[in-house]
C-alpha atoms as a PDB file:
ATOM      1  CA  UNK A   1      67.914 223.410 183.244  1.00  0.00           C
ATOM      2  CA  UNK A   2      68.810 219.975 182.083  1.00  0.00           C
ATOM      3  CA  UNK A   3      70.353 219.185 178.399  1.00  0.00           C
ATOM      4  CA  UNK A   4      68.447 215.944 178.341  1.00  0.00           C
ATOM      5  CA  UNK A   5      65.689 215.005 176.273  1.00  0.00           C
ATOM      6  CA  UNK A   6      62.859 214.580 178.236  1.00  0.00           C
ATOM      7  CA  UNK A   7      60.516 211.694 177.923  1.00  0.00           C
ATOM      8  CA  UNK A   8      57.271 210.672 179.439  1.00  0.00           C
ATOM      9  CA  UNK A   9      56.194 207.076 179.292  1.00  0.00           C
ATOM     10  CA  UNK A  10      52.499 206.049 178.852  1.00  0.00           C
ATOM     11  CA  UNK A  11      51.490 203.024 180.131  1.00  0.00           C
ATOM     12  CA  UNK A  12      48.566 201.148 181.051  1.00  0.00           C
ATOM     13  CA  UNK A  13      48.090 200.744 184.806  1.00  0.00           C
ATOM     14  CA  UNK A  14      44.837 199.130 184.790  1.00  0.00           C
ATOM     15  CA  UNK A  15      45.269 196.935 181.654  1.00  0.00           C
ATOM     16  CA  UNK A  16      42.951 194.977 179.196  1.00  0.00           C
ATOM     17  CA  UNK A  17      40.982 194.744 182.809  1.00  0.00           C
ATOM     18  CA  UNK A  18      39.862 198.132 182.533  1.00  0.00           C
ATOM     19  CA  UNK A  19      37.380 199.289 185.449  1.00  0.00           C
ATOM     20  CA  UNK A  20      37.584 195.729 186.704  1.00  0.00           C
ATOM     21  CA  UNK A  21      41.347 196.029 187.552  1.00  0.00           C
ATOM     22  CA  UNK A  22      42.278 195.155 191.256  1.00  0.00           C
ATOM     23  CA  UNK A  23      44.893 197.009 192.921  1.00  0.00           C
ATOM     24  CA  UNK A  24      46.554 193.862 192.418  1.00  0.00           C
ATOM     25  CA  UNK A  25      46.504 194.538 188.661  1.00  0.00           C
ATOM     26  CA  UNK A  26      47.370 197.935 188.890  1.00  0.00           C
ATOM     27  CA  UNK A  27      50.840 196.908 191.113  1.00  0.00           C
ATOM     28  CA  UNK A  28      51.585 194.359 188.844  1.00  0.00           C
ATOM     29  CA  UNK A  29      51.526 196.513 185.256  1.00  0.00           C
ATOM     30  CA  UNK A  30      53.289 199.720 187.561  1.00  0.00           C
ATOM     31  CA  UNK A  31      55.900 196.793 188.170  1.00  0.00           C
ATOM     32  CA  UNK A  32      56.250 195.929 184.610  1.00  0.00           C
ATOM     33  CA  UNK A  33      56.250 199.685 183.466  1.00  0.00           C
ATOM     34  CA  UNK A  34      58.961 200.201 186.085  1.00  0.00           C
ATOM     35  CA  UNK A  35      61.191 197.642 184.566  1.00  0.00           C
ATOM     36  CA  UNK A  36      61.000 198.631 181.333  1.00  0.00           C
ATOM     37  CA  UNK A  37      61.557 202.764 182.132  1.00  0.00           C
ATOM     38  CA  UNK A  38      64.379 200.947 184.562  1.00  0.00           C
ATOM     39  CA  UNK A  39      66.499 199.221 181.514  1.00  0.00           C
ATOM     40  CA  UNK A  40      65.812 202.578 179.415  1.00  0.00           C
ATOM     41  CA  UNK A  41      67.043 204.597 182.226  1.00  0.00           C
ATOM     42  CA  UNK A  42      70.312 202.298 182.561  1.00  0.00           C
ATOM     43  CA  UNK A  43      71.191 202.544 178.919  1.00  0.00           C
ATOM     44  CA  UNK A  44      70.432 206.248 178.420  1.00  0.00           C
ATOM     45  CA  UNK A  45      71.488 207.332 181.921  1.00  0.00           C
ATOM     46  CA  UNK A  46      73.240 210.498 180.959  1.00  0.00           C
ATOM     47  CA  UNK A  47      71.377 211.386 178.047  1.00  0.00           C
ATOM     48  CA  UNK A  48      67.365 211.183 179.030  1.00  0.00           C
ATOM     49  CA  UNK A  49      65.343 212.259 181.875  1.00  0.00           C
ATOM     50  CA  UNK A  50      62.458 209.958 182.101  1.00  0.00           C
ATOM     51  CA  UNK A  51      58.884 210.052 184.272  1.00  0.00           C
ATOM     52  CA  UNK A  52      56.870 206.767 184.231  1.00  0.00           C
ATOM     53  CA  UNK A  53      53.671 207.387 185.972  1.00  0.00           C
ATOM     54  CA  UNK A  54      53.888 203.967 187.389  1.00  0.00           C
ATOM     55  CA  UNK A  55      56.786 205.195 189.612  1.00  0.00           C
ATOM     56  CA  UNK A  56      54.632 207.670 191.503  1.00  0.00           C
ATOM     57  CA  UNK A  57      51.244 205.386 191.587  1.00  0.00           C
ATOM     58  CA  UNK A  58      50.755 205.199 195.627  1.00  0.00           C
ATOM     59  CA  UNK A  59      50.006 208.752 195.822  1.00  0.00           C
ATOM     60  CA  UNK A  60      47.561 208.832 193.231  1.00  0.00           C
ATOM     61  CA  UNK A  61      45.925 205.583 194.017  1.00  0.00           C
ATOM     62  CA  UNK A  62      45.909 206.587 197.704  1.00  0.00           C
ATOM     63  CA  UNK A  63      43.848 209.767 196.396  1.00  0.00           C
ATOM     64  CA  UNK A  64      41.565 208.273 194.257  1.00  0.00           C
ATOM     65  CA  UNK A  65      40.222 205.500 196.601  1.00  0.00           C
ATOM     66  CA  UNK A  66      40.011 208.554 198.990  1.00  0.00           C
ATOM     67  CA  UNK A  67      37.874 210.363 196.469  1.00  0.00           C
ATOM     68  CA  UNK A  68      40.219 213.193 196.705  1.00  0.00           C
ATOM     69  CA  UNK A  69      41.133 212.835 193.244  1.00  0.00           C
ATOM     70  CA  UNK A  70      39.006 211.751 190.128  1.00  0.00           C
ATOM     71  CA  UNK A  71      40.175 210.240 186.762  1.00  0.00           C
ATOM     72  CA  UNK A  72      39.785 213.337 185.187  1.00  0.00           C
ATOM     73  CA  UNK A  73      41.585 215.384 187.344  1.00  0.00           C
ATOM     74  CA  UNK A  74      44.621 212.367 187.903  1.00  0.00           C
ATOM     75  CA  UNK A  75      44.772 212.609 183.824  1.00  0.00           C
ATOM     76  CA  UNK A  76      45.106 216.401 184.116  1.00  0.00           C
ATOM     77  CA  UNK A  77      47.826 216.464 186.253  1.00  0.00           C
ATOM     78  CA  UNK A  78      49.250 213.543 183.652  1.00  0.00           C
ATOM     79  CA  UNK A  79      48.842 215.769 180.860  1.00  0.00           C
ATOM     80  CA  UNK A  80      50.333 218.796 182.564  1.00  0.00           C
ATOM     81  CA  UNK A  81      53.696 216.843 183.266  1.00  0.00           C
ATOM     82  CA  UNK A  82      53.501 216.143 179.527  1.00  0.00           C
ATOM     83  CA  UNK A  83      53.874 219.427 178.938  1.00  0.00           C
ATOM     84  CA  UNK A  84      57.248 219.943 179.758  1.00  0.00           C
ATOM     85  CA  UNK A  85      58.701 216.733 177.752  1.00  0.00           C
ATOM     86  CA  UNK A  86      60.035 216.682 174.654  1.00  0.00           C
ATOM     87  CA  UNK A  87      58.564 213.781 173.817  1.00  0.00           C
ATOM     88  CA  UNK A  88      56.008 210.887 174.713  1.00  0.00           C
ATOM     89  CA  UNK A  89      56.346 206.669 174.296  1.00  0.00           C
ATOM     90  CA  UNK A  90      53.275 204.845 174.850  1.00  0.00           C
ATOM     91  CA  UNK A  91      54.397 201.686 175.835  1.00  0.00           C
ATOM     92  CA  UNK A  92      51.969 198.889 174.663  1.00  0.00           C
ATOM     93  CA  UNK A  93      53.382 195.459 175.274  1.00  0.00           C
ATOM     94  CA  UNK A  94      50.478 194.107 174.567  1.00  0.00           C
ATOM     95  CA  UNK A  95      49.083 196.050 171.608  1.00  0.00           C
ATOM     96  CA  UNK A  96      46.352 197.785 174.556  1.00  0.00           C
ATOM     97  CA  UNK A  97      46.153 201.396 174.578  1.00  0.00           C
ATOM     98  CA  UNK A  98      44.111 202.102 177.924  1.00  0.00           C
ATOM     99  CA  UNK A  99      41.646 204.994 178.112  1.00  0.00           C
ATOM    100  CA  UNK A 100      44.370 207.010 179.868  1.00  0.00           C
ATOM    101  CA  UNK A 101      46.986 206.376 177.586  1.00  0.00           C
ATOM    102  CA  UNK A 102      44.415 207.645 174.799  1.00  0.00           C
ATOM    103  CA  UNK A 103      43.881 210.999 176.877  1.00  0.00           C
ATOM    104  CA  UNK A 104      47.633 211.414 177.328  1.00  0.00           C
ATOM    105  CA  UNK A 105      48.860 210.953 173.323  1.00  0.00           C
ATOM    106  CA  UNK A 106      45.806 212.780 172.256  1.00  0.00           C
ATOM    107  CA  UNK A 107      46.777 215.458 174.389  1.00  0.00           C
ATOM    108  CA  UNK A 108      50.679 215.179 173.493  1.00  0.00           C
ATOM    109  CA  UNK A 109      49.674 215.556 169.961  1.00  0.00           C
ATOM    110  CA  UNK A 110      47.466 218.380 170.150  1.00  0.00           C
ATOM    111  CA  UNK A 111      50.626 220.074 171.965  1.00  0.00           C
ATOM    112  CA  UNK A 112      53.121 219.586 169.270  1.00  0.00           C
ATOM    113  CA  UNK A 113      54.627 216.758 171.106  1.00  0.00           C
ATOM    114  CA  UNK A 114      55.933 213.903 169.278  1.00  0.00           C
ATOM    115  CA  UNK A 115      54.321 210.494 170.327  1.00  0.00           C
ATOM    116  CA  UNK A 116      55.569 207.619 169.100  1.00  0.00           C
ATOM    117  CA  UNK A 117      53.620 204.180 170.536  1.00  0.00           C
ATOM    118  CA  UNK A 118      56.099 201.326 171.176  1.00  0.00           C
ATOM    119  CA  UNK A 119      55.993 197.404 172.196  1.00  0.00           C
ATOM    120  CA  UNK A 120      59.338 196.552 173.659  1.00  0.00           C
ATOM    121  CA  UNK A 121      62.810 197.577 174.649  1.00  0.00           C
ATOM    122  CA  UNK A 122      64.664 197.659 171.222  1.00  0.00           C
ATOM    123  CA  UNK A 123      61.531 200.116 169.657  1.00  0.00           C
ATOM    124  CA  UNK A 124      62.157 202.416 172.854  1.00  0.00           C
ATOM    125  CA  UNK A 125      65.562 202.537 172.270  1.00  0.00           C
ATOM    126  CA  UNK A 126      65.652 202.548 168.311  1.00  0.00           C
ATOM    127  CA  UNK A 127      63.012 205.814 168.879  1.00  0.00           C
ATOM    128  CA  UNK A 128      65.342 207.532 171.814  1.00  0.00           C
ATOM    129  CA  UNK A 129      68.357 206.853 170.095  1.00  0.00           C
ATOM    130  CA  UNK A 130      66.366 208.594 166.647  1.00  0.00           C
ATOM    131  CA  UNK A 131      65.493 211.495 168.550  1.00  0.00           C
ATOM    132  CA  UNK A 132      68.886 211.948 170.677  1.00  0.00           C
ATOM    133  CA  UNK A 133      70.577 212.068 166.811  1.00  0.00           C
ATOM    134  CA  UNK A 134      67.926 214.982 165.855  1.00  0.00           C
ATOM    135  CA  UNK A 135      68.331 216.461 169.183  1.00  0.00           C
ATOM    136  CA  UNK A 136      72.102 216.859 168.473  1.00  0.00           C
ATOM    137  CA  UNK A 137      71.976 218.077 165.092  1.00  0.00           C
END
């Protein structure tokens, strides 16, 4: 098993949009999730292990508009992958915490998880870079 802290990031994939989200939406924030986890994962390379839901979103999607999967069931799966991280970042460029990013810290918390919500780049980093420092000590 792996050294490295392991870190889930939340993120909206519908956005302020909610229900009313196209799958144009959803692409776009996975796209902007992606970049962000991206720069995190080039700075902290051999350090953290991340998962950024947006990364794996076809699948999902694919199932849900097939009715194979429901919300509460795609959340489940979420907050089972949670499970084995050290930690959660709810990413919130925007200050909006989605229904599913709710579920996911609420859940985190509940676990003993630490969750820390965070706007941008440098708060990411400044929280990683916190916990990498515990982590070691």
């Amino acid at each position: 098993m792996s050294n490295k802290l392991r870190v889930y990031i939340s993120h909206s994939i519908r956005g302020a949009k909610g229900a009313d989200a196209t799958r144009e939406d959803m692409a776009a924030n996975n796209r902007k999730a992606i970049a962000f986890v991206t720069d995190l994962k080039a700075r902290f390379q051999d350090e953290v292990e991340f998962y950024c839901p947006g990364e794996h979103d076809e699948f999902v999607l694919v199932g849900y508009e097939l009715g194979i999967l429901s919300e509460t069931q795609i959340l489940a799966v979420d907050c089972k992958i949670i499970e084995s991280r050290d930690m959660i970042l709810a990413w919130a460029p925007d200050q909006h915490i989605s229904n599913g990013m709710m579920i996911e810290v609420i859940d985190a918390s509940m676990n003993g998880k630490q969750v820390v919500v965070v706007k941008d780049k440098l708060d990411a980093e400044a929280v990683i870079d916190a916990a990498l420092e515990r982590k070691l000590r």
